[in-house]
Structures are given as structure tokens and as C-alpha cells.
Protein backbone atom coordinates (compact mmCIF):
# COMPACT_ATOMS: atom_id res chain seq x y z
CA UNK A 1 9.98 33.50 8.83
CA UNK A 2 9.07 29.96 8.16
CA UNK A 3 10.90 28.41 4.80
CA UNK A 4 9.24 25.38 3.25
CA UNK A 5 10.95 23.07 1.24
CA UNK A 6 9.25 21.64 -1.51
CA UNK A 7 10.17 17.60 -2.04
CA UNK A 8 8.98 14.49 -4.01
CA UNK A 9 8.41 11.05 -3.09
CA UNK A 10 8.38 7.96 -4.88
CA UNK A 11 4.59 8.37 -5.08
CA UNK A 12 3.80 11.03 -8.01
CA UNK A 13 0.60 11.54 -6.22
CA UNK A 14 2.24 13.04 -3.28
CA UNK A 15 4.61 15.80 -2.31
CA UNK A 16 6.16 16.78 1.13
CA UNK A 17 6.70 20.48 2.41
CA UNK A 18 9.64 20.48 4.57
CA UNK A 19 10.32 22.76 7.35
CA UNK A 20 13.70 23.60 9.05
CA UNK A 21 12.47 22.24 12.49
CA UNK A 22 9.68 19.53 13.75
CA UNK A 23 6.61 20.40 13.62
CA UNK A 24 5.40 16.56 14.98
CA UNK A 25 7.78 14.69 17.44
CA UNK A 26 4.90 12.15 19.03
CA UNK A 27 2.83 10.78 16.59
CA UNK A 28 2.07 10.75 12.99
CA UNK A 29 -0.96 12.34 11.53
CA UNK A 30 -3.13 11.30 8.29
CA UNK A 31 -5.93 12.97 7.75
CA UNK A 32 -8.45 12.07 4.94
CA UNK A 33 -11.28 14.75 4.64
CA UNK A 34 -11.63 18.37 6.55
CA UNK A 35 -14.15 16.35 9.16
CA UNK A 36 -11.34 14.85 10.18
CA UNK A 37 -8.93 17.92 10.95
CA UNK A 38 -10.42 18.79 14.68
CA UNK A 39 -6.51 18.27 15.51
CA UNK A 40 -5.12 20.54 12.73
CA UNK A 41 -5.81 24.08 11.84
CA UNK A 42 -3.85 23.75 9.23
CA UNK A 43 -4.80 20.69 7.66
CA UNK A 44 -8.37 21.52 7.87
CA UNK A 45 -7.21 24.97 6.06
CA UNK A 46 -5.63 22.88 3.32
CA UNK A 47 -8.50 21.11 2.86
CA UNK A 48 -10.21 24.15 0.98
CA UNK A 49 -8.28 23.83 -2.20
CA UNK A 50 -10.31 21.20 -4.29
CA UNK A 51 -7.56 18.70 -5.49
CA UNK A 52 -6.12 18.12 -1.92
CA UNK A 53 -7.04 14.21 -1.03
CA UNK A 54 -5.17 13.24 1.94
CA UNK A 55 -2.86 14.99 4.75
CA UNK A 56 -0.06 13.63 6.38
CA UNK A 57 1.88 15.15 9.43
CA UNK A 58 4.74 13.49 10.31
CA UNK A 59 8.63 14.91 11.76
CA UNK A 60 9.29 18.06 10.13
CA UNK A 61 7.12 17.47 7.03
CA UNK A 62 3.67 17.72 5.67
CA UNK A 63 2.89 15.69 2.85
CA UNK A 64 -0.22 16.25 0.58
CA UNK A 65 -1.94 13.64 -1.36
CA UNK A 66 -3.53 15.13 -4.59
CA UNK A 67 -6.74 14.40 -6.67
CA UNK A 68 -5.53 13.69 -10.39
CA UNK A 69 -7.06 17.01 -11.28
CA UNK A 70 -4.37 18.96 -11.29
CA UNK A 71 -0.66 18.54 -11.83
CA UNK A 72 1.54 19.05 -8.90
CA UNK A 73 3.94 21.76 -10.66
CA UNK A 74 1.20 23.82 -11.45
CA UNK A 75 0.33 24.12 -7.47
CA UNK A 76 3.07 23.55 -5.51
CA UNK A 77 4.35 26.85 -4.90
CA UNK A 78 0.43 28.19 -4.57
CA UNK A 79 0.33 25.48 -1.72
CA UNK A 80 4.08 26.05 -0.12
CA UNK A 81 3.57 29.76 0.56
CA UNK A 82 -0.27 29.03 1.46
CA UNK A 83 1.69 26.68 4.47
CA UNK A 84 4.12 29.70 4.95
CA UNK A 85 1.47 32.37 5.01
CA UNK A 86 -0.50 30.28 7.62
CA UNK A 87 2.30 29.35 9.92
CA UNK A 88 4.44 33.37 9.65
CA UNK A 89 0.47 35.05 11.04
CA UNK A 90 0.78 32.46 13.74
CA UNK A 91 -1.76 29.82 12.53
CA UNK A 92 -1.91 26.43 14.40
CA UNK A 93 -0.47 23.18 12.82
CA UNK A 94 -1.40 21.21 15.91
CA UNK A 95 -3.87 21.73 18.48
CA UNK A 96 -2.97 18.81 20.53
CA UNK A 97 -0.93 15.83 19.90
CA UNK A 98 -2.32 12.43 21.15
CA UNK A 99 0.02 10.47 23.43
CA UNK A 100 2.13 7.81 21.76
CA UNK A 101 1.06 4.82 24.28
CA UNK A 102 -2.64 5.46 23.89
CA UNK A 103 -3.83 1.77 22.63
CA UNK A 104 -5.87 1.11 19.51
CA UNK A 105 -8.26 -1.91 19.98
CA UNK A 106 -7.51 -4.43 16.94
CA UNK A 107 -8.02 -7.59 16.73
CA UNK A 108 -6.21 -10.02 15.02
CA UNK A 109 -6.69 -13.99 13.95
CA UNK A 110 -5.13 -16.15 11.23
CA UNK A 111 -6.26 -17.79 8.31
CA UNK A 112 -5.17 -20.65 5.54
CA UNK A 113 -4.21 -20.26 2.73
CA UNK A 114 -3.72 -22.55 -0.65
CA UNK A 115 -0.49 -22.29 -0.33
CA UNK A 116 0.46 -24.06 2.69
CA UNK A 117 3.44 -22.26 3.00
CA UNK A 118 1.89 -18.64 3.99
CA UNK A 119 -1.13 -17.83 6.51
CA UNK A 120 -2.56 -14.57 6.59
CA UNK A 121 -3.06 -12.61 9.46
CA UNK A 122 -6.46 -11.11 9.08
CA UNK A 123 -6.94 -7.11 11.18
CA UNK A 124 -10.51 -5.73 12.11
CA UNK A 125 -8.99 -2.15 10.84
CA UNK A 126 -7.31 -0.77 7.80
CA UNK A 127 -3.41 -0.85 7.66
CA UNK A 128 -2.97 0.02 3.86
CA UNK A 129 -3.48 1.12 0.90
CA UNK A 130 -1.23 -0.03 -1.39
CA UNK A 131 -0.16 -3.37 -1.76
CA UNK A 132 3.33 -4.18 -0.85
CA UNK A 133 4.99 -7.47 -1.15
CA UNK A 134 9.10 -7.95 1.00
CA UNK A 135 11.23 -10.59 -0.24
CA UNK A 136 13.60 -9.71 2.24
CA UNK A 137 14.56 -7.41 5.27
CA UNK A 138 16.60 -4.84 2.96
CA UNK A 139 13.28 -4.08 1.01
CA UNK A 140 11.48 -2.81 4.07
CA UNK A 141 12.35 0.85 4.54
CA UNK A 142 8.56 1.77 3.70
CA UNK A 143 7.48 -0.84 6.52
CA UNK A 144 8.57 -1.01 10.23
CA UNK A 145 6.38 -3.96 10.49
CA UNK A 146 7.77 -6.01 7.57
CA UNK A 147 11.36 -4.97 9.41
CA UNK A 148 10.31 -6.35 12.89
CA UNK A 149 8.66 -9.85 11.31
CA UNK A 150 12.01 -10.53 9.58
CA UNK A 151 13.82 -10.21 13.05
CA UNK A 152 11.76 -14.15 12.83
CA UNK A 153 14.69 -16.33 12.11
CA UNK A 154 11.30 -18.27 10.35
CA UNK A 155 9.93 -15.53 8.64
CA UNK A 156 10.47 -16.07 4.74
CA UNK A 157 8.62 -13.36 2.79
CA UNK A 158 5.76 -10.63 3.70
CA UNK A 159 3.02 -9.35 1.77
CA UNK A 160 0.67 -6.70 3.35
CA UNK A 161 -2.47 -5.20 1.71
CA UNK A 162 -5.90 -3.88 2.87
CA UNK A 163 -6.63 -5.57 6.22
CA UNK A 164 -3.96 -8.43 6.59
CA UNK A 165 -0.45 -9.67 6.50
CA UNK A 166 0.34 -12.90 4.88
CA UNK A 167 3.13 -14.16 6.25
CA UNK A 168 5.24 -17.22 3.88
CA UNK A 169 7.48 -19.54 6.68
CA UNK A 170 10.66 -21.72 6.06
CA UNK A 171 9.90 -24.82 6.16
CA UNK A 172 12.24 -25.33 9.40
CA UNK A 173 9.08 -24.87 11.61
CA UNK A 174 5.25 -25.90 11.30
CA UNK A 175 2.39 -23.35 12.10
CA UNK A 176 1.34 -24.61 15.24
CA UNK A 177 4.51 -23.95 16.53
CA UNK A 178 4.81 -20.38 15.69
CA UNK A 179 1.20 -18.91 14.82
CA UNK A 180 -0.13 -17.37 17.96
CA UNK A 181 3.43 -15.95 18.51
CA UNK A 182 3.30 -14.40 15.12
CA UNK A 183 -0.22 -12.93 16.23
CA UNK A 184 0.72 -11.68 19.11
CA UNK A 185 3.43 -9.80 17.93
CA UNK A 186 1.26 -8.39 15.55
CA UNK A 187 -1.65 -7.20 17.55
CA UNK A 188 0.37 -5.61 20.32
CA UNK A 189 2.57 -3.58 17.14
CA UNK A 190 -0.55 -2.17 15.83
CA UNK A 191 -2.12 -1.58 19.04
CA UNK A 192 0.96 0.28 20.34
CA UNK A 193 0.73 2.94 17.45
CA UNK A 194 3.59 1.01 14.97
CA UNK A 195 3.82 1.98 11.55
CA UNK A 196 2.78 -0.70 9.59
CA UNK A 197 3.15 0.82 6.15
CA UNK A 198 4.38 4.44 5.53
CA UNK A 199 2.49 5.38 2.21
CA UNK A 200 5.12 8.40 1.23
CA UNK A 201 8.08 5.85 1.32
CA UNK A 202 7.19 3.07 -0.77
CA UNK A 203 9.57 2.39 -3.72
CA UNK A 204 8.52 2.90 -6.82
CA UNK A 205 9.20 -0.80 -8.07
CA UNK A 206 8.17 -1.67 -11.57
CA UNK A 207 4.96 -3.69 -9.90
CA UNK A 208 3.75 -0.22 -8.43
CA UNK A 209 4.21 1.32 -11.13
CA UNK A 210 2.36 -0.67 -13.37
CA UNK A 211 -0.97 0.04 -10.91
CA UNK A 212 -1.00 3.71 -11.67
CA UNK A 213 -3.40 5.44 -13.39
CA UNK A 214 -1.06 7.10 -15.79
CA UNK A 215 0.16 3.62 -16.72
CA UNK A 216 -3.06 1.93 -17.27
CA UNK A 217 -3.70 5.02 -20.10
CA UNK A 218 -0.81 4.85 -22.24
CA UNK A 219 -1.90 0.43 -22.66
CA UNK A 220 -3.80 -0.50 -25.82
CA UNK A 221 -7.16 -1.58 -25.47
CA UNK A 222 -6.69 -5.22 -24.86
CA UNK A 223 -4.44 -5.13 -22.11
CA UNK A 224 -7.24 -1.87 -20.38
CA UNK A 225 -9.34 -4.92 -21.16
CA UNK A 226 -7.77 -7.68 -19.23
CA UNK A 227 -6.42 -4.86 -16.20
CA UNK A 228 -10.43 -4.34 -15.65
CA UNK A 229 -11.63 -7.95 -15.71
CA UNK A 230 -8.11 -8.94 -13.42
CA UNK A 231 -9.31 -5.89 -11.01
CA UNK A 232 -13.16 -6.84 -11.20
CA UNK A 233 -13.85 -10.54 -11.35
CA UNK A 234 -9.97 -12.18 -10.20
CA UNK A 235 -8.37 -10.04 -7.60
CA UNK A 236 -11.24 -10.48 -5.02
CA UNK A 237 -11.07 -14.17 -5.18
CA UNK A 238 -7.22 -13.86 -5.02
CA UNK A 239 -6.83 -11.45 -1.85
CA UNK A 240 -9.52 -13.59 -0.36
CA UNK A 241 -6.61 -15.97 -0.17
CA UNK A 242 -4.20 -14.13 1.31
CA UNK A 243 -2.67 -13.04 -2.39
CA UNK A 244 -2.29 -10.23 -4.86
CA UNK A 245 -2.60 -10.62 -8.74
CA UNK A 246 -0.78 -7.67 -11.42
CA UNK A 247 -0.87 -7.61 -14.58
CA UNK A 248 2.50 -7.34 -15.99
CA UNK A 249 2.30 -7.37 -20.26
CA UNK A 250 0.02 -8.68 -23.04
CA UNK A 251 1.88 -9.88 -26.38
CA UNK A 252 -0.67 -9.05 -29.31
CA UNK A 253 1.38 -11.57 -31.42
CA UNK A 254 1.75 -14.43 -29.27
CA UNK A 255 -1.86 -13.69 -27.18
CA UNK A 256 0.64 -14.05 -24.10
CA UNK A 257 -0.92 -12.66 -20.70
CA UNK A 258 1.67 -12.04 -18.76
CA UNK A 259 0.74 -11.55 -14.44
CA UNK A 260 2.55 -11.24 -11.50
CA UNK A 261 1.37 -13.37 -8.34
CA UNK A 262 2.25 -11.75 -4.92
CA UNK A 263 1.62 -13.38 -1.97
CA UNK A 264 -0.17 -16.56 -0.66
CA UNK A 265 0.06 -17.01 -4.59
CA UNK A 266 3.48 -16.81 -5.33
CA UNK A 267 5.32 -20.45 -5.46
CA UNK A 268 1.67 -22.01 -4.52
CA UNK A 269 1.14 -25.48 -5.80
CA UNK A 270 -2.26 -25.09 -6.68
CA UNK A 271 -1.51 -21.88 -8.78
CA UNK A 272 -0.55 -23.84 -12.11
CA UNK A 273 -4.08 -25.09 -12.13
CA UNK A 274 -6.12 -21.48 -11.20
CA UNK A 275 -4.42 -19.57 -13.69
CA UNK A 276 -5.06 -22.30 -16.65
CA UNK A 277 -8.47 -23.40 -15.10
CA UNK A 278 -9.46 -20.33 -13.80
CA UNK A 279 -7.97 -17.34 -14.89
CA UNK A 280 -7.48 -18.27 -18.87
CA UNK A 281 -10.44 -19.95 -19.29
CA UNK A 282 -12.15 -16.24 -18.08
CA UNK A 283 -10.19 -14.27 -20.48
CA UNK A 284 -10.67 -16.04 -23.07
CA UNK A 285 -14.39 -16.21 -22.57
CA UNK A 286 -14.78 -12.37 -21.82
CA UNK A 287 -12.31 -10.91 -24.11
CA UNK A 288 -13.89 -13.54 -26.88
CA UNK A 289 -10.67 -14.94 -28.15
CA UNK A 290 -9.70 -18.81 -27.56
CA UNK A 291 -6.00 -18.30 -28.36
CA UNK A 292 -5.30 -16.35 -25.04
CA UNK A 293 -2.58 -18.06 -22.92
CA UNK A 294 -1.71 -16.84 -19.61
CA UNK A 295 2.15 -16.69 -17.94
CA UNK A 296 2.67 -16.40 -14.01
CA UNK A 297 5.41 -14.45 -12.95
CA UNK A 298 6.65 -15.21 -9.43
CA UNK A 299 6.19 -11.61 -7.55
């Protein structure tokens, strides 16, 4: 009789059922729509209940990412003994595991950046999808990659997102000397099956948080305002660059807009100038209101 373990993660979106044995010891799985579940019985048999998003195999632990139309303690046990069910009548969680050292094409090349400081490492392939900025090697549990890169005695700060890694140096070295090494390493770690970023272990820093749905709902109406035109018209132009913009607080009182710069953008000399020039001048034209000032904060 198979026992599942029900468990949380950092992401409120997501919960893992644990079993008392592996169920994956090669690989990890993710598995984003029932087309997708050749591999898994059971994954593709999860994939029947409506609010199920995503489904991750990995160790001894699935781990299902939910639709926001239901609340996880209202399902969980429905879902735990569905697993249990499935696995005691002798269902299949794997059909066939695909071997570790099997090679994934990517290519990789480097970019500028404002900020003269940080190049960004452009990927033809997704490798996440939540931001995630490391200011050091202790914040990189949720990244074997970010670990590695920091094993760079010139390796300053990390910031992954979408389709890239931007990469901030000490100023010991210049670029020529240690770009193609840097893009090296990175191709072959992605190539060779690495995690990059493992989506069920980020922390839940006050910077995630504040990108959550659930946040954004409980804001007032300005600051839903100024989230939508960041997201919409200003976060494109910054992740272009190799950055990330967040909005952090808006003071009513003082009309203070406070953001968060990740990134290519954080400590870049040329970031004074966008968010005045740039990035006030926007809100105050959109939201209609010349007295709006805008505050960087460092991510």
C-alpha cells in the first residue's frame, strides 16, 4: 500500500505528494498539458481534473501546479488518494525514463548591456519561468546553475529569467577575457540536462511575493494601475536589456513610486536617467498626474 505525503513549497501554487521510495532516480520530469504525458500514465491521468496546470516528477515526489480555480485544501486529499488509488491497482508512473546524457541542442551567445558591468547570455530555449535574481552563492539552493557560475572567482551577481542569464563581473577582469568561457560553460550545462532553475524551490522572498496574483488584488487602484503599465509598456524594454523591473510600493501622500531594479539594471549608470526620463515621465502621462516621482531600489 502506497502512502503519499502531502507537502508545501514556497510556491502557494504548488504542492508535492511524497512517497516513501523513488519513483524517478534519472531525470526530472515537467509536464505542461496531457499531450505531453506519452511518458507518464499517471501524469496524463492527472491531467483530467480541470485545475491541474503543470506536472513535475522528480526523486520521490510529484508536484502539481494548480490553476487559481480552486484552493489547494479543498483538493488535496481528492488528488493524494487519486495518486494512491492509481499506483495500489498497479498503474504506471513511468513508462520509460530518458537517459541522463542524452544532449539537448541549445545554443547560446552573449549580449551588452547598459550596464557595462553585466552581459547577458542569451538561450534559443526556455530555462524559466520565474524571475530570479542571486546576490551570492548561499541564495542559490533553487538554482544549480547560479551555484556552478559562482564557483567563477569573477562572477559577481546572477539574474536568470525567460531565455537568458545576465551575468554582473568584478571588475578584476574585462569581458574579452572571460566571455566565451562563461558561454561555454553554459551551453554544455544546459545541454547536459543541468537544472538551471528548480521552480518548486524558489524562496519566497518579498520580491516574489509581490508578483503574485493574490498580492496584486489586495493593492488599491493606483498601484493595479502602475503594476499594469510597469508589466505592459516598461518591462519589455527592460528585459530586452538583460534586466528585470518590480514594483515595490506607491505612497498616495507623497506620489512616491517605489521599484525594484534586478539585473543588468541594478547599480547601472544610465539607470538614474531611464527611470526620471523614461519611466516617470510615462506614469505621469498615463496615470494623468504630474506630481508622480519614482524611487529605484537596488534588487
Amino acid at each position: 500500500m502506497q502512502i503519499i505525503a502531502i507537502k508545501p513549497t514556497n510556491n502557494p501554487s504548488i504542492l508535492k505528494f511524497e512517497f516513501d521510495e523513488f519513483i524517478v532516480r534519472t531525470d526530472n520530469f515537467e509536464f505542461k498539458n496531457i499531450d505531453e504525458t506519452q511518458a507518464s500514465p499517471l501524469a496524463k491521468q492527472l491531467f483530467f481534473l480541470p485545475f491541474v496546470k503543470t506536472v513535475y516528477l522528480s526523486g520521490n515526489f510529484i508536484a502539481i501546479e494548480k490553476f487559481s480555480i480552486v484552493e489547494w485544501e479543498d483538493v488535496q486529499n481528492e488528488v493524494a488518494e487519486q495518486i494512491g488509488d492509481f499506483i495500489n491497482k498497479g498503474g504506471e508512473i513511468l513508462i520509460v525514463e530518458e537517459p541522463k546524457n542524452k544532449k539537448i541542442p541549445v545554443t547560446v551567445y552573449a549580449e551588452t548591456t547598459p550596464n557595462p558591468a553585466v552581459l547577458k547570455f542569451v538561450c534559443n530555449t526556455l530555462i524559466t519561468k520565474t524571475p530570479v535574481e542571486f546576490k551570492n552563492i548561499e541564495e542559490t539552493a533553487a538554482s544549480p546553475l547560479a551555484k556552478e557560475l559562482f564557483m567563477f572567482p569573477f562572477v559577481k551577481e546572477i539574474f536568470i529569467d525567460e531565455n537568458y542569464v545576465s551575468i554582473t563581473k568584478f571588475a578584476v577582469t574585462e569581458w574579452e577575457e572571460i566571455t566565451f568561457e562563461l558561454r561555454t560553460f553554459i551551453k554544455g550545462f544546459i545541454e547536459n540536462g543541468g537544472t538551471i532553475i528548480d521552480e518548486t524551490a524558489i524562496l519566497e522572498t518579498a520580491n516574489h511575493l509581490k508578483q503574485q496574483e493574490s498580492y496584486f488584488e489586495n493593492l488599491d487602484v493606483t498601484s493595479q494601475q502602475i503594476i499594469n503599465i510597469i508589466e505592459e509598456y516598461i518591462k519589455p524594454a527592460v528585459q530586452s536589456d538583460g534586466g528585470n523591473i518590480v514594483f515595490d510600493s506607491y505612497d498616495p501622500t507623497e506620489k512616491r513610486v517605489k521599484v525594484i531594479l534586478q539585473g543588468a539594471c541594478s547599480g547601472c549608470p544610465s539607470s538614474t536617467f531611464t527611470l526620471k526620463n523614461g519611466i516617470e515621465n510615462m506614469l505621469k502621462d498615463m496615470l494623468k498626474d504630474p506630481n508622480i516621482k519614482v524611487e529605484a531600489i537596488n534588487g
